[in-house]
PDB file of N, CA and C in Angstrom:
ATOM      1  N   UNK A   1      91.147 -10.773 176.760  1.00  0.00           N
ATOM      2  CA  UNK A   1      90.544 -12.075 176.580  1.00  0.00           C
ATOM      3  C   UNK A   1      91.192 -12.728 175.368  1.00  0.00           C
ATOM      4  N   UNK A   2      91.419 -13.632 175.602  1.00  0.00           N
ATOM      5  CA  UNK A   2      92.017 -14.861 174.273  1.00  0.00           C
ATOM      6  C   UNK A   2      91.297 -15.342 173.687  1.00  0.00           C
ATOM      7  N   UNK A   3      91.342 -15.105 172.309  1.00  0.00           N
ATOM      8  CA  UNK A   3      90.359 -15.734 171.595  1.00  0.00           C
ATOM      9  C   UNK A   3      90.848 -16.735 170.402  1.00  0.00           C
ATOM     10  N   UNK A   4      90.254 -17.893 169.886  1.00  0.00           N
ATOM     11  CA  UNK A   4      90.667 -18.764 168.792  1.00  0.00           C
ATOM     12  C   UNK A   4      89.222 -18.892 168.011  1.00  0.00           C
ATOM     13  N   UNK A   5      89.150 -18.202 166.888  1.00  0.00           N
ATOM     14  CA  UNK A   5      87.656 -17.961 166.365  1.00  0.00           C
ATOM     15  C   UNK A   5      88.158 -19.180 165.546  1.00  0.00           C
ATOM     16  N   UNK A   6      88.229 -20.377 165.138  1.00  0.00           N
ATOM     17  CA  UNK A   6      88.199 -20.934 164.411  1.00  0.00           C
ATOM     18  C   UNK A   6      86.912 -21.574 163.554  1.00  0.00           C
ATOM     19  N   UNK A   7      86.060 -21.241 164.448  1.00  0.00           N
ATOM     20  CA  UNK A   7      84.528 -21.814 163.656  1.00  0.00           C
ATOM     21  C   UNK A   7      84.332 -20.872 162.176  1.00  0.00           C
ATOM     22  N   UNK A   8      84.634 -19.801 162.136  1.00  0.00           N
ATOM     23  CA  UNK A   8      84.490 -19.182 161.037  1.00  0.00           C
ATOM     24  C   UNK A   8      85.508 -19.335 160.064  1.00  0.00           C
ATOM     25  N   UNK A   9      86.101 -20.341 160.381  1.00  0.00           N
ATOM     26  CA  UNK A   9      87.214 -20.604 158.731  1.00  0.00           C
ATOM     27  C   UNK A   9      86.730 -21.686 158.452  1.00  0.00           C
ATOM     28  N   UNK A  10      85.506 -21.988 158.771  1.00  0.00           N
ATOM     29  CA  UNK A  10      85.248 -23.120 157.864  1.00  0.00           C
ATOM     30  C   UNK A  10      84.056 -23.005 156.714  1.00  0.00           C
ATOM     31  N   UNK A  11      83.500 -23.599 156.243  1.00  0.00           N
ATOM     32  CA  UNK A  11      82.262 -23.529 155.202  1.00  0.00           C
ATOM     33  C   UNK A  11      81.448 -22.487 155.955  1.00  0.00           C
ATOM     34  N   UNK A  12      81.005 -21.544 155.060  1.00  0.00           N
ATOM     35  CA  UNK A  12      80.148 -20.237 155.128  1.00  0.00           C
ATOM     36  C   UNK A  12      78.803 -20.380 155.217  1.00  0.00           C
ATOM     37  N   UNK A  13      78.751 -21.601 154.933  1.00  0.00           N
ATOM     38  CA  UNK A  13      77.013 -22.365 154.719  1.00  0.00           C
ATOM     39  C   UNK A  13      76.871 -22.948 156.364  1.00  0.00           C
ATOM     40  N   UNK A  14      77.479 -23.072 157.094  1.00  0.00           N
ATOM     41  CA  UNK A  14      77.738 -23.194 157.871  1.00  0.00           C
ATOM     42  C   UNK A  14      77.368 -22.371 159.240  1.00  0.00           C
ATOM     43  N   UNK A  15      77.250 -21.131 159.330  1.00  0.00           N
ATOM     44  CA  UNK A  15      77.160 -19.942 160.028  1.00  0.00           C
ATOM     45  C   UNK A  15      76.820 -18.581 159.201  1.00  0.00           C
ATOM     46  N   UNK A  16      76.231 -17.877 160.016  1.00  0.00           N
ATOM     47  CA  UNK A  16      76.014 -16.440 159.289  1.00  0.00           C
ATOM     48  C   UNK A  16      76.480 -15.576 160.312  1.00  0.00           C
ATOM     49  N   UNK A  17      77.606 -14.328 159.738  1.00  0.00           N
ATOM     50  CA  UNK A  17      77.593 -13.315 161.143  1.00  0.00           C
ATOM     51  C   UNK A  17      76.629 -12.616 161.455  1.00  0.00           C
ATOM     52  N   UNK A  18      76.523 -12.382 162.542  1.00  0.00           N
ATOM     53  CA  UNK A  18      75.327 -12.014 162.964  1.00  0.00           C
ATOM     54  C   UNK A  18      75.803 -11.162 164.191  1.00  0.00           C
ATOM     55  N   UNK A  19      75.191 -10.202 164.438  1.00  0.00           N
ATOM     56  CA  UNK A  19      75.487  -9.319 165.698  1.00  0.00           C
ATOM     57  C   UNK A  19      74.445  -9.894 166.709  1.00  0.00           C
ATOM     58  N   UNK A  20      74.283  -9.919 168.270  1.00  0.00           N
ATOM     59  CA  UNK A  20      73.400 -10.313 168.831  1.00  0.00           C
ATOM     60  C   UNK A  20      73.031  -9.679 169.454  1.00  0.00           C
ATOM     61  N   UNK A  21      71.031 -10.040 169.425  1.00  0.00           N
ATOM     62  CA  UNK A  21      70.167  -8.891 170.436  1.00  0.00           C
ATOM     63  C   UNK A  21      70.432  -9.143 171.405  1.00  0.00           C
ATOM     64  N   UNK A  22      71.178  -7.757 172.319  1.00  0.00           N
ATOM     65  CA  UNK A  22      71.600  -7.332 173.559  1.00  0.00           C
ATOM     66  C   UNK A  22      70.230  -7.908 174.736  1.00  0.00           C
ATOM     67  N   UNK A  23      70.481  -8.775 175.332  1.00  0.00           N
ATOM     68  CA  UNK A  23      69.802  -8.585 176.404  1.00  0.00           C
ATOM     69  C   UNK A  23      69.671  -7.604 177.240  1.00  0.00           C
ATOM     70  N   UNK A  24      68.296  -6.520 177.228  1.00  0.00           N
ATOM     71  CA  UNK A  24      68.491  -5.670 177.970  1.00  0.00           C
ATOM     72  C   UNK A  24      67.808  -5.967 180.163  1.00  0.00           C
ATOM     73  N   UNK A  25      68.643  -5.194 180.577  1.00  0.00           N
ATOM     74  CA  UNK A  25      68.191  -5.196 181.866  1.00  0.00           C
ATOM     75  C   UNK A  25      68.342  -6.614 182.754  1.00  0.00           C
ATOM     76  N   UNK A  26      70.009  -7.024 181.985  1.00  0.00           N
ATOM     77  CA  UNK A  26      70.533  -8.354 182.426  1.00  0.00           C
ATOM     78  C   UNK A  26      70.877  -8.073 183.772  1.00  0.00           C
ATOM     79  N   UNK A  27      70.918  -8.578 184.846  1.00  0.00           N
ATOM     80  CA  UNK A  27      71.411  -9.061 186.586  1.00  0.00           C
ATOM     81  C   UNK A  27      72.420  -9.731 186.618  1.00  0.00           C
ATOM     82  N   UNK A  28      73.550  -9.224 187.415  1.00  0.00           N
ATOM     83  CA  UNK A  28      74.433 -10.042 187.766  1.00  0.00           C
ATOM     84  C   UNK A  28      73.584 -11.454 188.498  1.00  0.00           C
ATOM     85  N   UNK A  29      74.329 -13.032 188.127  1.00  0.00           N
ATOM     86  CA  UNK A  29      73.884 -14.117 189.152  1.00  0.00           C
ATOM     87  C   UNK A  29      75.478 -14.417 189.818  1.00  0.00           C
ATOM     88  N   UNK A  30      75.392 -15.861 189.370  1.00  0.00           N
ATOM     89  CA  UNK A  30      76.993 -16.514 190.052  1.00  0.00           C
ATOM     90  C   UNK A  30      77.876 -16.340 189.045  1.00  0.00           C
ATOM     91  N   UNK A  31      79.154 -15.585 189.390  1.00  0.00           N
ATOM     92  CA  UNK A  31      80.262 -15.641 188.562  1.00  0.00           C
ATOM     93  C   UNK A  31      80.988 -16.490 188.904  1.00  0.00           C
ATOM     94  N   UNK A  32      81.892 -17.096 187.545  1.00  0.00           N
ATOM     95  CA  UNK A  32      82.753 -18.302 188.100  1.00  0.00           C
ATOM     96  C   UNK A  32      83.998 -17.591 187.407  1.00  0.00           C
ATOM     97  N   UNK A  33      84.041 -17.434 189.093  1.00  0.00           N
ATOM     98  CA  UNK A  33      86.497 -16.788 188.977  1.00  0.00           C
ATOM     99  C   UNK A  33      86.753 -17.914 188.283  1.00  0.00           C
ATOM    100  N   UNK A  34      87.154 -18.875 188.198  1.00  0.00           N
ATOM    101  CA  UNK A  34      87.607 -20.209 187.829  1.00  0.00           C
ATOM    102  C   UNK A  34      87.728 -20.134 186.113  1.00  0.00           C
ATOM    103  N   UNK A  35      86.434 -20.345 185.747  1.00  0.00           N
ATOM    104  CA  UNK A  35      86.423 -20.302 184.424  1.00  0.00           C
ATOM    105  C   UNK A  35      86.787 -18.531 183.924  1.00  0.00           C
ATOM    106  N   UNK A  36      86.975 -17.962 184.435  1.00  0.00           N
ATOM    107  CA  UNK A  36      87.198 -16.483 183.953  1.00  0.00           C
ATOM    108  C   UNK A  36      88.868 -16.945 184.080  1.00  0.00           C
ATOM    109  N   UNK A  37      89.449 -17.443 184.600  1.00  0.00           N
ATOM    110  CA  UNK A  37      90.811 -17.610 184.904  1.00  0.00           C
ATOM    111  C   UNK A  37      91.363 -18.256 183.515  1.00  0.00           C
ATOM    112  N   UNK A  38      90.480 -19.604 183.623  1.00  0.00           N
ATOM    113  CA  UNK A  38      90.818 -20.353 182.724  1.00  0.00           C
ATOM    114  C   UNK A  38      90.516 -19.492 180.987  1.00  0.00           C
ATOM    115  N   UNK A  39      89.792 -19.166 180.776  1.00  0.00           N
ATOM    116  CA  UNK A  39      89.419 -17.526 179.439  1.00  0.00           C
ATOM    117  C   UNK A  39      90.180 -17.116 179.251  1.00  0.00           C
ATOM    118  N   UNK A  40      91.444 -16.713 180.552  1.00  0.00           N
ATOM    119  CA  UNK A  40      92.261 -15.325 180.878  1.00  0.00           C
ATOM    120  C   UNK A  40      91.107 -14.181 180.523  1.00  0.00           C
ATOM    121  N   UNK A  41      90.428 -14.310 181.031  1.00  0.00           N
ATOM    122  CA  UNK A  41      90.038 -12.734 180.991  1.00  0.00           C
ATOM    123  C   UNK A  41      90.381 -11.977 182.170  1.00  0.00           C
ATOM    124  N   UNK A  42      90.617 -10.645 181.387  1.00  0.00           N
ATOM    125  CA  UNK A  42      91.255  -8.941 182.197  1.00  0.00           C
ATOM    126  C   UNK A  42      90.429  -9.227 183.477  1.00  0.00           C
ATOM    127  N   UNK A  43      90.645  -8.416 184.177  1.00  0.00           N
ATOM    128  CA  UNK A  43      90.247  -7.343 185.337  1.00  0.00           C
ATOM    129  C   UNK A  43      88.867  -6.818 184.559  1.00  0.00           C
ATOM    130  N   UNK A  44      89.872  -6.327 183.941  1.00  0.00           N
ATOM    131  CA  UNK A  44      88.062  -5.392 183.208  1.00  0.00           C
ATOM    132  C   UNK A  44      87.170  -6.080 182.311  1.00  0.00           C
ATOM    133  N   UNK A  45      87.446  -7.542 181.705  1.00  0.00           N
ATOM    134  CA  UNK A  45      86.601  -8.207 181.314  1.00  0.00           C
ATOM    135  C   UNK A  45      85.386  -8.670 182.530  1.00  0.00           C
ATOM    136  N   UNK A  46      86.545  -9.073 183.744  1.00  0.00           N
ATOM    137  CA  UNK A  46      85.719  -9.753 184.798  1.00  0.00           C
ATOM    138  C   UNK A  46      84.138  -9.096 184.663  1.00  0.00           C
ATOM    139  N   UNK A  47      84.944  -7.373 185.212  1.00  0.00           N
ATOM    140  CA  UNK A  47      84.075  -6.568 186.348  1.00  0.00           C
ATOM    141  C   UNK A  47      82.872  -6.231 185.129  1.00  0.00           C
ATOM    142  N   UNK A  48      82.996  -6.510 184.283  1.00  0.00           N
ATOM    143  CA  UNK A  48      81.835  -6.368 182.722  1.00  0.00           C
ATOM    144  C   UNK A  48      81.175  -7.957 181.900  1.00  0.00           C
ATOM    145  N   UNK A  49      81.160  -8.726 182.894  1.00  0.00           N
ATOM    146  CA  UNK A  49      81.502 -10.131 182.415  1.00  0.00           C
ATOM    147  C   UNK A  49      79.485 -10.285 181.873  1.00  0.00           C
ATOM    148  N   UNK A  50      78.750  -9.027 182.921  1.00  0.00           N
ATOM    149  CA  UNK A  50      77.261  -9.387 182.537  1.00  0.00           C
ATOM    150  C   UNK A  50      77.105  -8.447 181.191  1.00  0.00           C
ATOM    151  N   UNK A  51      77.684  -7.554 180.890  1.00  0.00           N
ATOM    152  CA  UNK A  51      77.366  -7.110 179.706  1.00  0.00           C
ATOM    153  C   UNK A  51      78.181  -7.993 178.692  1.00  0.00           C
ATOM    154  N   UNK A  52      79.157  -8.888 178.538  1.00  0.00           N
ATOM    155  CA  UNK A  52      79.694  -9.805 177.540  1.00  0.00           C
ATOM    156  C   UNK A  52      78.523 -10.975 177.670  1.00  0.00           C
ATOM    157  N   UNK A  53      78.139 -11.258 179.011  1.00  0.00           N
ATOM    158  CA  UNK A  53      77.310 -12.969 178.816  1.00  0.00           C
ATOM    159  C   UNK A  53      75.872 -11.890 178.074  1.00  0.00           C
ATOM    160  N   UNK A  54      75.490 -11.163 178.099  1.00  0.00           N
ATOM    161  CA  UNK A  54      74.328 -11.001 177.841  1.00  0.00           C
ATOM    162  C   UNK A  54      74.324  -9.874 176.418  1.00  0.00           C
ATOM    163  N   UNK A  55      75.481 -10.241 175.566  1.00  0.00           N
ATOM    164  CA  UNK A  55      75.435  -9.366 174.434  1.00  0.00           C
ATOM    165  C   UNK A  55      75.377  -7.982 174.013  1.00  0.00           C
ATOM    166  N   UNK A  56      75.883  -7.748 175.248  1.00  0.00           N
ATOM    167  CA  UNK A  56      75.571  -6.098 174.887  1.00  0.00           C
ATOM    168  C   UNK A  56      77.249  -5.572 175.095  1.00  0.00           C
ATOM    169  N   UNK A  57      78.099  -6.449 174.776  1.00  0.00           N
ATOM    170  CA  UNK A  57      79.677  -5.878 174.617  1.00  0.00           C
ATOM    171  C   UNK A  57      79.900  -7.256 173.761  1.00  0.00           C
ATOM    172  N   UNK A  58      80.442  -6.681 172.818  1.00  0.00           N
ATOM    173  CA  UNK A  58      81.400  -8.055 171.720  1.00  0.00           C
ATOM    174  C   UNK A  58      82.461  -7.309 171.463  1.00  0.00           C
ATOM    175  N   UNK A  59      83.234  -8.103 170.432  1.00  0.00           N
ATOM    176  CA  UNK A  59      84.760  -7.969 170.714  1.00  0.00           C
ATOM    177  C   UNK A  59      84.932  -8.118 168.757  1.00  0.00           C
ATOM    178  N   UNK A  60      85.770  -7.231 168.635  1.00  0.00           N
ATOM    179  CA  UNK A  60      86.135  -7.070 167.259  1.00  0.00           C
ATOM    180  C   UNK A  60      87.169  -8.172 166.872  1.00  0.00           C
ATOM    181  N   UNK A  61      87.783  -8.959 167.390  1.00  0.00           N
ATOM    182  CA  UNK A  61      89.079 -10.082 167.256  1.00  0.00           C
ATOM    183  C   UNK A  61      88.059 -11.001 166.920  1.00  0.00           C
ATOM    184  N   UNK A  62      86.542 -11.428 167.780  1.00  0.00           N
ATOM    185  CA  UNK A  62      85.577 -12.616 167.800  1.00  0.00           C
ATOM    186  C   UNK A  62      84.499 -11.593 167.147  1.00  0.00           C
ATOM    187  N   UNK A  63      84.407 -11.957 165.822  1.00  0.00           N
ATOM    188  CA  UNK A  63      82.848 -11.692 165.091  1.00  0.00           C
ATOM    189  C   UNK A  63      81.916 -12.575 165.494  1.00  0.00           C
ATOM    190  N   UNK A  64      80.833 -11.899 166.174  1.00  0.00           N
ATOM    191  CA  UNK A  64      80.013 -13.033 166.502  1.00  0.00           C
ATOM    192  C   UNK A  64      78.686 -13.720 165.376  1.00  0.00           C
ATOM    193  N   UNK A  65      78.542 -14.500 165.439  1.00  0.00           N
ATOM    194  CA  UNK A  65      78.112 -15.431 164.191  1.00  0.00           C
ATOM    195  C   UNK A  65      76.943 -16.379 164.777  1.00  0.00           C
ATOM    196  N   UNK A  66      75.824 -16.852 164.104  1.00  0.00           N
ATOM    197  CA  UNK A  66      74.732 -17.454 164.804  1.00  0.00           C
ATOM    198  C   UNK A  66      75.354 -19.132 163.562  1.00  0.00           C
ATOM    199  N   UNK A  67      75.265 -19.867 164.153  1.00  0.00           N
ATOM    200  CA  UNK A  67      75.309 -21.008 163.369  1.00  0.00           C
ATOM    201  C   UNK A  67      74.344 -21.951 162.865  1.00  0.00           C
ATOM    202  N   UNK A  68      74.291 -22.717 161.647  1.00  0.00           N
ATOM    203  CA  UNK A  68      73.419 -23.286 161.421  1.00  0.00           C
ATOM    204  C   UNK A  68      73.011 -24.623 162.056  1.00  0.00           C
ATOM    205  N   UNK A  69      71.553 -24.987 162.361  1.00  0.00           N
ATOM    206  CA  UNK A  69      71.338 -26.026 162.958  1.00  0.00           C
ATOM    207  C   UNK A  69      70.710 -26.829 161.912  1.00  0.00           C
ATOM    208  N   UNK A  70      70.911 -27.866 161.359  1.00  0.00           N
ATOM    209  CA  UNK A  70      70.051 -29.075 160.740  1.00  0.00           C
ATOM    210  C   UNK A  70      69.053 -29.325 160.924  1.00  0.00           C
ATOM    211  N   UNK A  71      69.041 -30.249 162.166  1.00  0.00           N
ATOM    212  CA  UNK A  71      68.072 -31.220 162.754  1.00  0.00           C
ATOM    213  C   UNK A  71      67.980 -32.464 162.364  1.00  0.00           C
ATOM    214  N   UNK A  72      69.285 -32.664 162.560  1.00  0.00           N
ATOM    215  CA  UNK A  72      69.689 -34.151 161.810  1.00  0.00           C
ATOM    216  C   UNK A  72      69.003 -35.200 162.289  1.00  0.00           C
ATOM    217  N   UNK A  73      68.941 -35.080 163.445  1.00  0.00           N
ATOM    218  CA  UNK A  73      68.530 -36.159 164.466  1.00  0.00           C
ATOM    219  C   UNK A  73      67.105 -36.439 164.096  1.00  0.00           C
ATOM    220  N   UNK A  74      66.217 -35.644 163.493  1.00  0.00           N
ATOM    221  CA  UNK A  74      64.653 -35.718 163.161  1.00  0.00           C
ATOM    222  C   UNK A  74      64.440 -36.492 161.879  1.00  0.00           C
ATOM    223  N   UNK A  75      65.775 -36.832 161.110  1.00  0.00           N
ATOM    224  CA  UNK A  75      65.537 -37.110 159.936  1.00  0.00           C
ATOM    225  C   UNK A  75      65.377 -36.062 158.699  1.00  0.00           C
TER     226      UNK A  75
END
């Protein structure tokens, strides 16, 4: 899988890394070949694509990170 982590080179105030709670006892639904194409993701990303959407496989190249929300829009 190709990755461009660029959100994390920016301000630290910004995001915190964060590991994420694994959804357990996730179901395959609709996979989209298409956008897996467009990802380039492996063969073996595909056939594991519900344990990546549902957090229970991350990837050491992409630290995963929860970001900060404002709420600008509320004032």
């Amino acid at each position: 899988m190709q990755f461009n982590p660029r959100y994390n080179a920016q301000n630290p105030k910004l995001y915190h890394l964060q590991q994420p709670s694994p959804l357990r006892g996730a179901k395959a639904g609709h996979f989209n070949e298409a956008l897996a194409d467009e990802l380039q993701w492996s063969e073996e990303d595909k056939a594991n694509w519900v344990e990546i959407c549902s957090g229970q496989k991350t990837f050491a190249e992409f630290p995963p990170l929860a970001m900060v929300y404002a709420g600008h829009q509320f004032g």
